[in-house]
Protein backbone atom coordinates (compact mmCIF):
# COMPACT_ATOMS: atom_id res chain seq x y z
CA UNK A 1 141.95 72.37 179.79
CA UNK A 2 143.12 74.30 182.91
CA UNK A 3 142.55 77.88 182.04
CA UNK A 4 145.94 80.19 182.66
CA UNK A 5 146.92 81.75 186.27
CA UNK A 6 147.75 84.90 184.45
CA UNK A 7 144.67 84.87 181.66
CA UNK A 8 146.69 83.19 179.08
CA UNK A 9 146.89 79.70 177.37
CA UNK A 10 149.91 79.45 175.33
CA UNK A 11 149.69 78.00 171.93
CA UNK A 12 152.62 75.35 171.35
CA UNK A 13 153.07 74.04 167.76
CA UNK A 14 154.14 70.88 167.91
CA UNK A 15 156.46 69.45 164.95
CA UNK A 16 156.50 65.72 165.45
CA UNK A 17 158.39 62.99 164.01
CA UNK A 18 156.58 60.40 162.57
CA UNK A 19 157.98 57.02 163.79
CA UNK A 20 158.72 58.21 167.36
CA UNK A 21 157.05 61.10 169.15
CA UNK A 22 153.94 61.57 167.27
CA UNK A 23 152.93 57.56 168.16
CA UNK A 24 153.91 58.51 171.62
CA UNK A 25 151.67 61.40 171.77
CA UNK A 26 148.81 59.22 170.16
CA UNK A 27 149.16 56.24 172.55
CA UNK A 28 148.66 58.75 175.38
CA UNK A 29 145.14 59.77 173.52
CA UNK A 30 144.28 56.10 173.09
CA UNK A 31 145.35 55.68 176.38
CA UNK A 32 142.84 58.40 177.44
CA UNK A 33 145.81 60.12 179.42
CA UNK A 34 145.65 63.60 179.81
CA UNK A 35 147.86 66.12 178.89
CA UNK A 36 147.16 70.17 178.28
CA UNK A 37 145.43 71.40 175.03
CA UNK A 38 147.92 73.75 174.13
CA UNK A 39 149.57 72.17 171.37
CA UNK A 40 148.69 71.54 168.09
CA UNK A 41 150.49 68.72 166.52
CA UNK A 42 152.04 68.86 163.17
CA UNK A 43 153.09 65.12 161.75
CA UNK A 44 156.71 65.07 160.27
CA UNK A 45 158.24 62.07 158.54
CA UNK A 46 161.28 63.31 160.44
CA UNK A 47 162.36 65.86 162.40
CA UNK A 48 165.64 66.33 160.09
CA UNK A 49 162.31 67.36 157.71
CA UNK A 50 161.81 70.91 160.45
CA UNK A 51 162.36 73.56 157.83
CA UNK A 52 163.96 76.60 159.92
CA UNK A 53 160.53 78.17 158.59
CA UNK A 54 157.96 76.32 159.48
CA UNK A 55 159.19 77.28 163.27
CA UNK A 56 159.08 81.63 161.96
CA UNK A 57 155.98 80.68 160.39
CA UNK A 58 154.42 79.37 163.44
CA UNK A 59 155.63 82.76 165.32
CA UNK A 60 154.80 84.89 163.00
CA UNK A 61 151.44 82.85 162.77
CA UNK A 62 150.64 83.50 166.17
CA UNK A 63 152.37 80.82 168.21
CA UNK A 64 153.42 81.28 171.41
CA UNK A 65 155.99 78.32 171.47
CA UNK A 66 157.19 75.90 169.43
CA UNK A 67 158.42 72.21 170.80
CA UNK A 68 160.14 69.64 167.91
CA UNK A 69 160.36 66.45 168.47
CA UNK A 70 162.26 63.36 167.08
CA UNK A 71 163.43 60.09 167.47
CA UNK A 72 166.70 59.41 170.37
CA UNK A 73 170.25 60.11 168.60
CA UNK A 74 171.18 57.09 166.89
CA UNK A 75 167.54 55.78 166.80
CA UNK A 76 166.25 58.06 163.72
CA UNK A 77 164.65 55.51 160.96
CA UNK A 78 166.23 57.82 158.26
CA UNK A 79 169.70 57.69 159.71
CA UNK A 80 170.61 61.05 160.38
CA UNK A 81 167.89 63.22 160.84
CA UNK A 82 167.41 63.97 164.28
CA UNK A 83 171.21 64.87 164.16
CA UNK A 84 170.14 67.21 160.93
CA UNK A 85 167.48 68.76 162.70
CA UNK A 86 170.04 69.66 165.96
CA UNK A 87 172.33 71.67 163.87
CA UNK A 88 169.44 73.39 162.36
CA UNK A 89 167.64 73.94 166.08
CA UNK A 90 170.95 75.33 167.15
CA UNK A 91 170.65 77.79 164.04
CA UNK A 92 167.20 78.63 165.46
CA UNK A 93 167.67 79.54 168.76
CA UNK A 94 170.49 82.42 167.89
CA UNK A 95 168.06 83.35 165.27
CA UNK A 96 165.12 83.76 167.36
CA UNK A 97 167.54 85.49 169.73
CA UNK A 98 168.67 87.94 166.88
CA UNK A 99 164.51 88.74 166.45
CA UNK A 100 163.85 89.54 170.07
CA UNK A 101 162.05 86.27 170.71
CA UNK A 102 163.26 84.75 173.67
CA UNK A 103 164.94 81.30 173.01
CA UNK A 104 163.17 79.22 175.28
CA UNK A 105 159.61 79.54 172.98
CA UNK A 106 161.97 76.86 171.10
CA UNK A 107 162.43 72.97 172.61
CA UNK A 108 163.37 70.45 171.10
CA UNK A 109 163.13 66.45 172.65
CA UNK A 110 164.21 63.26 171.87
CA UNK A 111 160.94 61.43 172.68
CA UNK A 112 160.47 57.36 171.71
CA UNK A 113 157.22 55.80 170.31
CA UNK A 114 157.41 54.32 174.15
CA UNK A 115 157.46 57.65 176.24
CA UNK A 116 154.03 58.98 176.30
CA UNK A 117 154.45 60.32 179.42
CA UNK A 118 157.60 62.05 178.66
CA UNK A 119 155.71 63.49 176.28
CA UNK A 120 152.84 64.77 178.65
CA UNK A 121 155.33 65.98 181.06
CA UNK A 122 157.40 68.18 178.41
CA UNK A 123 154.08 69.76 177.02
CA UNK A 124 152.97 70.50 180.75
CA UNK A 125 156.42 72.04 181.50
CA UNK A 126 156.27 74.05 178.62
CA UNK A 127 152.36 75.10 178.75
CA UNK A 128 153.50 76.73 182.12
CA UNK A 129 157.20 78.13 181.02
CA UNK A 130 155.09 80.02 178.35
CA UNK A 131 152.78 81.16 180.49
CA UNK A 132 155.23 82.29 182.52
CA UNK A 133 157.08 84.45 179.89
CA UNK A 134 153.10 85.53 178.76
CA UNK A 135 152.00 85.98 174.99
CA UNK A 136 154.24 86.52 172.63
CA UNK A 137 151.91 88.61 170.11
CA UNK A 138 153.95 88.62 167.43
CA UNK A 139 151.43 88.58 164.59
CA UNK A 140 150.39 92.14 166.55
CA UNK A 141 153.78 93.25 166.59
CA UNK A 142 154.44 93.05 163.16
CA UNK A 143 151.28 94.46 162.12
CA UNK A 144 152.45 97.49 164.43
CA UNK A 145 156.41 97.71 164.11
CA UNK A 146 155.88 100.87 166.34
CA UNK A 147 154.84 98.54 169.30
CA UNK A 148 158.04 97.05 168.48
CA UNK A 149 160.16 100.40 168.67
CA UNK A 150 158.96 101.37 171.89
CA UNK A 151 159.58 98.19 173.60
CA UNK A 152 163.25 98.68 172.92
């Protein structure tokens, strides 16, 4: 692990479908390829399964971003899922908006079994996006709504 320009390593839940990007991310460990330690994976069945809050949960849990990712449109094994878990993503994003959390702590990728290093490069993109926007603290700023208040 690299440590952060700015003194901060992002921490990137990782919601991962089952059949598609969660083999791709473990063929890149098998494969001994490298990618950063930010992320902590969470194994889906599906991403149609992302509960809207499992990705507050993660925030509120002290998550600094959160990436999804599913099967290609039209490739999910349960049919519809990935298209399921777009409208819901879509939800997510004004949400997170409507909470002061700036929308692009959220990604979501269509990511095959096959493109491990897809994979890498999206987590590496997003380690440094996120340390680019800094920690997001918001377990601190709920435990302090006044910290919230005078950041308005």
């Amino acid at each position: 692990m690299t440590p952060a320009t700015n003194g901060h390593d992002p921490k990137i839940v990782s919601l991962f479908c089952n059949w598609c990007t969660y083999i791709a991310a473990d063929s890149e460990g098998v494969s001994r390829k490298q990618y950063p330690a930010s992320t902590r994976v969470v194994r889906l069945m599906c991403s149609g399964r992302v509960d809207p809050q499992f990705v507050l949960d993660a925030f509120a849990k002290g998550a600094d971003g959160v990436l999804i990712g599913g099967c290609h449109p039209g490739d999910c094994h349960y049919s519809e899922g990935n298209y399921k878990n777009l409208r819901r993503y879509s939800l997510l994003k004004r949400v997170l908006t409507e909470f002061g959390i700036d929308p692009r702590r959220l990604r979501l990728e269509w990511i095959s079994a096959s493109e491990g290093e897809k994979l890498a490069k999206v987590i590496r993109e997003m380690t440094e996006e996120l340390r680019a926007l800094g920690p997001l603290n918001l377990p601190e700023k709920i435990a302090r709504p006044e910290a919230v208040a005078m950041e308005a």
